[in-house]
Every structure is written in C-alpha cells, then in structure tokens.
PDB file of N, CA and C in Angstrom:
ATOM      1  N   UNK A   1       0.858  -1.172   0.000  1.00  0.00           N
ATOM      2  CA  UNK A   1       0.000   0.000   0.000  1.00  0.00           C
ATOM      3  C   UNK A   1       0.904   1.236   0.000  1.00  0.00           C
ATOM      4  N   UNK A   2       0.710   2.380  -0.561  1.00  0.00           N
ATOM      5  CA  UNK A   2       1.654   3.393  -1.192  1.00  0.00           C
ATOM      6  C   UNK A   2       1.205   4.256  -0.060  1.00  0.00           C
ATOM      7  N   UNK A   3       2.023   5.623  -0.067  1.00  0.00           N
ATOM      8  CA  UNK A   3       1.046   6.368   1.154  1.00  0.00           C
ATOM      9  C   UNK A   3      -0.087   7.007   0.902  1.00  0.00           C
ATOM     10  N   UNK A   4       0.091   7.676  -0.223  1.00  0.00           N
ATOM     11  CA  UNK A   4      -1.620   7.825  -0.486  1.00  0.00           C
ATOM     12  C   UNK A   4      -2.709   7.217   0.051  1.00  0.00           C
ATOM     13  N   UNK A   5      -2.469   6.082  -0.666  1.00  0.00           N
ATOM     14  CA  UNK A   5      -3.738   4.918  -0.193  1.00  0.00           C
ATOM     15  C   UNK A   5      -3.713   4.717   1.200  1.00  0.00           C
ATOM     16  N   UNK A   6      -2.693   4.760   1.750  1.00  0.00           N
ATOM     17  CA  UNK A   6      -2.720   4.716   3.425  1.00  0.00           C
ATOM     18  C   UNK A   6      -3.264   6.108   3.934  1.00  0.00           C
ATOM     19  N   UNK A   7      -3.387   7.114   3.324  1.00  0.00           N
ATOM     20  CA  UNK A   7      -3.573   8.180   3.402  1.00  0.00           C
ATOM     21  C   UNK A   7      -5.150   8.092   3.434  1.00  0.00           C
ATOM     22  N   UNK A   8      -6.286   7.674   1.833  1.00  0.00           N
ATOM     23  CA  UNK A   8      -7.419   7.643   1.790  1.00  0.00           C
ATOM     24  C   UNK A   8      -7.595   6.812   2.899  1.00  0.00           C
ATOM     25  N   UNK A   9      -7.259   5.525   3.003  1.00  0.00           N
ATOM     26  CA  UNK A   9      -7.743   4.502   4.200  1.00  0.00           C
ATOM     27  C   UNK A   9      -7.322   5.425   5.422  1.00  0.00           C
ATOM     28  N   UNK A  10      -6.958   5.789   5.882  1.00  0.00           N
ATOM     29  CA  UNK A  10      -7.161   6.927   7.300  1.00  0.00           C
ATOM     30  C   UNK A  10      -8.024   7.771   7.271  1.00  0.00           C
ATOM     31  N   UNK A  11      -8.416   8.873   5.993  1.00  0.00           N
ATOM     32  CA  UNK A  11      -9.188   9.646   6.003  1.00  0.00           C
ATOM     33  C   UNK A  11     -10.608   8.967   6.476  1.00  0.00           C
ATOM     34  N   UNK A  12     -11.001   7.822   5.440  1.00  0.00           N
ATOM     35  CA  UNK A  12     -12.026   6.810   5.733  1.00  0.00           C
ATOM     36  C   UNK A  12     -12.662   6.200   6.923  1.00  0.00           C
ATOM     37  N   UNK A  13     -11.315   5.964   7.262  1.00  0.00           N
ATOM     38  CA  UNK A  13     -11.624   5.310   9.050  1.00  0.00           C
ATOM     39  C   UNK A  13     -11.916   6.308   9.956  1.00  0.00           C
ATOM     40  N   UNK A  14     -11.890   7.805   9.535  1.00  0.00           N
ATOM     41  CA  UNK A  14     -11.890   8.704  10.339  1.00  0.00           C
ATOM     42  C   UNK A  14     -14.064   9.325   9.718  1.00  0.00           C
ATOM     43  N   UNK A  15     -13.794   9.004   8.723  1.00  0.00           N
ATOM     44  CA  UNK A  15     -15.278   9.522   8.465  1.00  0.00           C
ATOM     45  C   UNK A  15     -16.940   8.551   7.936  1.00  0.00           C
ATOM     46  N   UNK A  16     -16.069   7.225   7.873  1.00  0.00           N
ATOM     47  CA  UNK A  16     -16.864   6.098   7.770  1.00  0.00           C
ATOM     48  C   UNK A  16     -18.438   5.867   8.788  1.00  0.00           C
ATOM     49  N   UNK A  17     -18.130   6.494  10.218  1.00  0.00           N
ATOM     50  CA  UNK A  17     -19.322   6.278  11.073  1.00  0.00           C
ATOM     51  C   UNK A  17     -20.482   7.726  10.528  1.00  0.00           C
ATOM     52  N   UNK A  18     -19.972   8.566   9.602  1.00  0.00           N
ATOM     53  CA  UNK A  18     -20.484   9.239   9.634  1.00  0.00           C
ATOM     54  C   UNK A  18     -21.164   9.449   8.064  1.00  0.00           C
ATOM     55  N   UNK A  19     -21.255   8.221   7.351  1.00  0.00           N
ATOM     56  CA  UNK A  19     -21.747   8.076   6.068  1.00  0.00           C
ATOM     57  C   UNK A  19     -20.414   7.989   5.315  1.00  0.00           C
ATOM     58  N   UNK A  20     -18.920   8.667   5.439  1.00  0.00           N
ATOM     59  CA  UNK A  20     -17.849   8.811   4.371  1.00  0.00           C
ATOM     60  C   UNK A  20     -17.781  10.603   4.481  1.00  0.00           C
ATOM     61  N   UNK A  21     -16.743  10.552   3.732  1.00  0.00           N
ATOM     62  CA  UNK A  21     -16.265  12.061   3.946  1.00  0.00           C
ATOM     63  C   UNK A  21     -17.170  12.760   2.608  1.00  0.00           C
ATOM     64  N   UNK A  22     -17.588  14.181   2.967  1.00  0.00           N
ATOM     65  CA  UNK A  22     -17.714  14.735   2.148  1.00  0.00           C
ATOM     66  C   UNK A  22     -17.402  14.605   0.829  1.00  0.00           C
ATOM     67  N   UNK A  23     -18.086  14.881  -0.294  1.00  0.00           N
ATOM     68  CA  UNK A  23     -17.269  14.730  -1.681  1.00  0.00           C
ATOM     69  C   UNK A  23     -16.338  16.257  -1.859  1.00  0.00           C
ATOM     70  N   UNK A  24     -16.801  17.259  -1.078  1.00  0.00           N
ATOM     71  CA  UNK A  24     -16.372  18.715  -1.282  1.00  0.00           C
ATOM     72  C   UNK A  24     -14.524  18.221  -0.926  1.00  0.00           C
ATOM     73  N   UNK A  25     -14.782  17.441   0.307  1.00  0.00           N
ATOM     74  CA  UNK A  25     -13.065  17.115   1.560  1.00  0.00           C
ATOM     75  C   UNK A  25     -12.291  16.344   0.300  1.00  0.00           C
ATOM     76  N   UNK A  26     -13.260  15.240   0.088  1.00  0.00           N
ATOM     77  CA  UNK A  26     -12.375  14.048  -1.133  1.00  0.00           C
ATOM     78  C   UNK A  26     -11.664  14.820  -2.222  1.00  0.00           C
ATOM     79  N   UNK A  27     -12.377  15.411  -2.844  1.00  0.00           N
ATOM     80  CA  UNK A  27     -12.253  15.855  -3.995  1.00  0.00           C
ATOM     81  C   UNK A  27     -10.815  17.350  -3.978  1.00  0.00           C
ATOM     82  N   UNK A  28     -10.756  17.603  -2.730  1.00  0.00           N
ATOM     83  CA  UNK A  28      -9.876  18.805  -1.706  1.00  0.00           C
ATOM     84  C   UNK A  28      -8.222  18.238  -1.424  1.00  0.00           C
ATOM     85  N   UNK A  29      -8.747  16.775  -1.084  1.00  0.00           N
ATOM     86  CA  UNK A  29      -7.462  16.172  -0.320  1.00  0.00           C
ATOM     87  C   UNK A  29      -6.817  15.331  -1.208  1.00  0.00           C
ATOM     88  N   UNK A  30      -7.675  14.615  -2.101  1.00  0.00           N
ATOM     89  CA  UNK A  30      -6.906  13.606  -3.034  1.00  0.00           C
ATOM     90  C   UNK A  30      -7.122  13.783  -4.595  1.00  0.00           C
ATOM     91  N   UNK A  31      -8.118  14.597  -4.894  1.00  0.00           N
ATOM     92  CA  UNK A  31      -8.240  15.272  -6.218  1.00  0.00           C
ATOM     93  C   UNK A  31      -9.029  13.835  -6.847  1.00  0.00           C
ATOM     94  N   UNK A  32      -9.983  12.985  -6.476  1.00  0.00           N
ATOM     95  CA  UNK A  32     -10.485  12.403  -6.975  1.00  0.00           C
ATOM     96  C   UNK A  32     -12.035  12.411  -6.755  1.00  0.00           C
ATOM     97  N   UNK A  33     -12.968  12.264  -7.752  1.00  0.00           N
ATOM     98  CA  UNK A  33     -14.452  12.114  -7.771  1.00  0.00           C
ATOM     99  C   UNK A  33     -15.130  11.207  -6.368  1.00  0.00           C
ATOM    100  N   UNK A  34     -15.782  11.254  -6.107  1.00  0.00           N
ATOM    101  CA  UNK A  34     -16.271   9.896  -5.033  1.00  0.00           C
ATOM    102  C   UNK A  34     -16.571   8.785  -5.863  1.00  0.00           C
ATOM    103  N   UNK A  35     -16.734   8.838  -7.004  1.00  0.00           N
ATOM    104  CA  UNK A  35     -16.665   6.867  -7.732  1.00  0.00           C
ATOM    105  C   UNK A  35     -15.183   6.464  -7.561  1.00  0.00           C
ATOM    106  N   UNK A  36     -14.159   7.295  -8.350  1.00  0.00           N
ATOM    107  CA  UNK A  36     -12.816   6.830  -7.892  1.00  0.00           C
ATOM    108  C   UNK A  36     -12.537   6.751  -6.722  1.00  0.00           C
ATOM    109  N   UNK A  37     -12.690   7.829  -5.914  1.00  0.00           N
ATOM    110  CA  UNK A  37     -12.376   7.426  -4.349  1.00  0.00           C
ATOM    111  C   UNK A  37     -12.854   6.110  -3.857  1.00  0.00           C
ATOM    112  N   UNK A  38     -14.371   6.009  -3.351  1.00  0.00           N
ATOM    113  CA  UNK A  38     -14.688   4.947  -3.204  1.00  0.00           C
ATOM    114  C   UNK A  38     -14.654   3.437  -4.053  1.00  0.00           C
ATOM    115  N   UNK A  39     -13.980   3.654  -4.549  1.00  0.00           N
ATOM    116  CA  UNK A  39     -13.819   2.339  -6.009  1.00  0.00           C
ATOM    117  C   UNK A  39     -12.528   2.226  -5.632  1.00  0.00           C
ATOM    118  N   UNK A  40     -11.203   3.046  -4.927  1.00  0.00           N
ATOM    119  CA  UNK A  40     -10.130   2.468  -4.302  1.00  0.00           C
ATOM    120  C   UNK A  40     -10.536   2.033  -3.068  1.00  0.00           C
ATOM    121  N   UNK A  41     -11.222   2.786  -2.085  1.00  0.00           N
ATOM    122  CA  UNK A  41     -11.300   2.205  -0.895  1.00  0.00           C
ATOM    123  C   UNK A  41     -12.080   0.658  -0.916  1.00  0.00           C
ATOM    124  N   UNK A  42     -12.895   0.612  -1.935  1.00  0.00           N
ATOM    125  CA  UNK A  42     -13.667  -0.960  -2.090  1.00  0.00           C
ATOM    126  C   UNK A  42     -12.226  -2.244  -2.108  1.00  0.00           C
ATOM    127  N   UNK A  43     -11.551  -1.186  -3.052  1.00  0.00           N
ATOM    128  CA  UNK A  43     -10.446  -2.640  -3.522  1.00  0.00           C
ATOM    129  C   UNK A  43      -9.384  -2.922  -2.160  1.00  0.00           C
ATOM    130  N   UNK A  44      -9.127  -1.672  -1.900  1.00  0.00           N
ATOM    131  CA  UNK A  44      -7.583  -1.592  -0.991  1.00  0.00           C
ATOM    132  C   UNK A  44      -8.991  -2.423   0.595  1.00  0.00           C
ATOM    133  N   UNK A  45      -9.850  -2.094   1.068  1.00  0.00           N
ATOM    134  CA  UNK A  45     -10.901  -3.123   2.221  1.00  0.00           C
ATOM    135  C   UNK A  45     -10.937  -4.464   1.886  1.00  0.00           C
ATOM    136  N   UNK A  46     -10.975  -4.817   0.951  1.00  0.00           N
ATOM    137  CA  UNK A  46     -10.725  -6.501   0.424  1.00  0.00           C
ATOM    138  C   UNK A  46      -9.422  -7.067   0.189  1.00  0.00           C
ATOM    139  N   UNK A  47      -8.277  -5.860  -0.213  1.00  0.00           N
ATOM    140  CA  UNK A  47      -7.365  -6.610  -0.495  1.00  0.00           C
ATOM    141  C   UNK A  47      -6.376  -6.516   0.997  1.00  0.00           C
ATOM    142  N   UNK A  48      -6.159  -5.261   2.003  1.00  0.00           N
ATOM    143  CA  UNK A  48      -5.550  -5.003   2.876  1.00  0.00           C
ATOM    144  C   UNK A  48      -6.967  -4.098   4.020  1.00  0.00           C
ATOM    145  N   UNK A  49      -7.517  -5.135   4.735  1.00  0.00           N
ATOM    146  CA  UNK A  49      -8.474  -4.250   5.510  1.00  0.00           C
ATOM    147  C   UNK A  49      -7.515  -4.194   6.766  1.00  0.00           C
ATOM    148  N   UNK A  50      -8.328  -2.699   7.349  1.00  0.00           N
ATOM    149  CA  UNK A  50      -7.725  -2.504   8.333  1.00  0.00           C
ATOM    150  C   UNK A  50      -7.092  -2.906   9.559  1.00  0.00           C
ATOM    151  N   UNK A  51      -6.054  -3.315  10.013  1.00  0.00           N
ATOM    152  CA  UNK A  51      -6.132  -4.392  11.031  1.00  0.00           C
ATOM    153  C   UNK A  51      -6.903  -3.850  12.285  1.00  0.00           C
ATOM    154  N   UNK A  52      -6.837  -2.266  12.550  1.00  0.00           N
ATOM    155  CA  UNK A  52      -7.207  -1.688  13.972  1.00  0.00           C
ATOM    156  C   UNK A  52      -8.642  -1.299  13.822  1.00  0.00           C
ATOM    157  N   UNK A  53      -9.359  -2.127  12.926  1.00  0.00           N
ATOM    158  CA  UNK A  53     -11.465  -2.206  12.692  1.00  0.00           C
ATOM    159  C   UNK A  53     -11.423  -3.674  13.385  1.00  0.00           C
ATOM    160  N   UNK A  54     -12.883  -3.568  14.038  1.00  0.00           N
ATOM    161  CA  UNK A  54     -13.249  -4.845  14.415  1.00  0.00           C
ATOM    162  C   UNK A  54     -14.308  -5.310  13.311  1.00  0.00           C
ATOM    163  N   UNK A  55     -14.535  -6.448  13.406  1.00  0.00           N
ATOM    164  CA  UNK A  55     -14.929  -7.381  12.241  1.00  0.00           C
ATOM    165  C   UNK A  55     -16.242  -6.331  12.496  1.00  0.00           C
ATOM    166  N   UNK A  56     -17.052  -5.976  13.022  1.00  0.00           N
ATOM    167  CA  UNK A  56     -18.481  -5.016  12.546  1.00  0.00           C
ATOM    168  C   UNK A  56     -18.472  -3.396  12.276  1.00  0.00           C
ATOM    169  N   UNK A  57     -17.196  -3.195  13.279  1.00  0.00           N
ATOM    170  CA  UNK A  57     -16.373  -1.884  11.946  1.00  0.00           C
ATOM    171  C   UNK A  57     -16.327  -1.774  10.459  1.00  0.00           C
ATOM    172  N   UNK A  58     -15.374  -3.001  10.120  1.00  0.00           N
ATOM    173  CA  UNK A  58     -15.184  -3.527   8.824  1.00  0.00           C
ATOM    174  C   UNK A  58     -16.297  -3.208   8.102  1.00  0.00           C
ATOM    175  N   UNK A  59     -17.274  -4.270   8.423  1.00  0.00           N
ATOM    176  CA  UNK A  59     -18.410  -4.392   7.869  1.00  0.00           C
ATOM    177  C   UNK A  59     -19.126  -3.197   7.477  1.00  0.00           C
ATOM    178  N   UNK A  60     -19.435  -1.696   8.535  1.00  0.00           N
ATOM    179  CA  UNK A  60     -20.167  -0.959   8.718  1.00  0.00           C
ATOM    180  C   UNK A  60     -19.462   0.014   8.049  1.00  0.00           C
ATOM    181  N   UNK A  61     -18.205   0.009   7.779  1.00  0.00           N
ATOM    182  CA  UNK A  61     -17.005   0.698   6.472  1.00  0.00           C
ATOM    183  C   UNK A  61     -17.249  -0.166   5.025  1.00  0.00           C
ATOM    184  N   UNK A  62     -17.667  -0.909   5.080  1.00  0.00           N
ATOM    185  CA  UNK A  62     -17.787  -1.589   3.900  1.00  0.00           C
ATOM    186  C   UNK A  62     -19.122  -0.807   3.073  1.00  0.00           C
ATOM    187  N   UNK A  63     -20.456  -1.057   4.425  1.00  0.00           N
ATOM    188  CA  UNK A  63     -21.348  -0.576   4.021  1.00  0.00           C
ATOM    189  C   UNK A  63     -21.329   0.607   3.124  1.00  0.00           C
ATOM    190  N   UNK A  64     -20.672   1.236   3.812  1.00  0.00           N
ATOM    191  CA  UNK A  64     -20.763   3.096   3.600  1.00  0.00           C
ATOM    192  C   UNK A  64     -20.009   3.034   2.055  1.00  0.00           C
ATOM    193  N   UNK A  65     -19.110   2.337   1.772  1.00  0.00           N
ATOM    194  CA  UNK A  65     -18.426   2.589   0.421  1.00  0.00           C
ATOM    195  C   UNK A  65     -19.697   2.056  -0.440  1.00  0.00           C
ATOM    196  N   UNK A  66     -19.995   0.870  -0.325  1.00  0.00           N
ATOM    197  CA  UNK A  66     -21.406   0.452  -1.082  1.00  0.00           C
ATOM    198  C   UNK A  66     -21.907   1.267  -1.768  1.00  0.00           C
ATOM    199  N   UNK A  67     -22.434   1.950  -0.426  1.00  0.00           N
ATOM    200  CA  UNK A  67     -23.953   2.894  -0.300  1.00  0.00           C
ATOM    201  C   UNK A  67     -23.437   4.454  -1.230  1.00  0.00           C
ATOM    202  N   UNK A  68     -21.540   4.475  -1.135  1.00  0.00           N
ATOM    203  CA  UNK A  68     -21.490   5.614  -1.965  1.00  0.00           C
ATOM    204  C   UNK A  68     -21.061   5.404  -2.981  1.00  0.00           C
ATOM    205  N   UNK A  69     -20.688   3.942  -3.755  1.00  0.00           N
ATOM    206  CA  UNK A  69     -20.315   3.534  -4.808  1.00  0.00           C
ATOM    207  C   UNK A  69     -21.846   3.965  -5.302  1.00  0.00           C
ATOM    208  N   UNK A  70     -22.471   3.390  -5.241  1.00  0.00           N
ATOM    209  CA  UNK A  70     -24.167   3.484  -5.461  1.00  0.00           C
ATOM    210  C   UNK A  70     -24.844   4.589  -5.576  1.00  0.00           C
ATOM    211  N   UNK A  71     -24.519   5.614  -5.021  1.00  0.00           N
ATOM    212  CA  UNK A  71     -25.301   7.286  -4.957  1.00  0.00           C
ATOM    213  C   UNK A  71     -24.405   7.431  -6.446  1.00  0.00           C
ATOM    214  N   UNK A  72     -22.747   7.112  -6.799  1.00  0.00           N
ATOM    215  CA  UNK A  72     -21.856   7.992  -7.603  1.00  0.00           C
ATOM    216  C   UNK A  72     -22.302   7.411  -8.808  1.00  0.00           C
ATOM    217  N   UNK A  73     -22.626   6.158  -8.851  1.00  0.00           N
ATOM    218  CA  UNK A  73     -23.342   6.130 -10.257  1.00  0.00           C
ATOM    219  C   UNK A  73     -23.174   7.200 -11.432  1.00  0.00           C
TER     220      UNK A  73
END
C-alpha cells in the first residue's frame, strides 16, 4: 500500500461512522471524484483491511463505500 492509499484509508476510518467524507473534503485532499475514491477504498478493504477495525467496523465501512459507490453512479 503506497502512502496515499494509506492516506485515503485513514481519512475513511476517520469519516466512515459518519456516512464517508464529504465529496467537497475528497475531492480537496486527493483530487479524486467519489466513484474513484470509493472504487479504491472498495479494492484496498478486500485486499488489505484494516487491522485496527473490528470485524463489525469492517463491515459498517464496507457498508458506507457500497452505499457511496451506489449514490456515484
């Protein structure tokens, strides 16, 4: 994982209980749309999930990328 991506995966873990970060913050901090954003965080949660989430963390971070893969349509 590069730091960037360690970078989005922190931002995430920091705004995940709260639906995901803004698209105004995303789009501010990493210069990407919320389909790209969330379309890395989908891959980098399956391929390297967080070790310091508990398994219904995980889950409830998983949700939220879903739910905003799905709005970005």
């Amino acid at each position: 994982m590069d730091a960037k991506q360690q970078q989005m995966l922190a931002f995430e873990k920091e705004w995940y209980r709260l639906g995901g970060g803004s698209s105004h913050a995303i789009s501010e901090r990493f210069g990407l749309n919320d389909r790209d954003f969330f379309s890395e965080m989908d891959r980098l949660v399956q391929v390297e999930p967080p070790a310091t989430l508990t398994t219904s963390e995980l889950r409830r971070m998983r949700s939220v990328i879903r739910q905003r893969l799905w709005m970005a349509r």
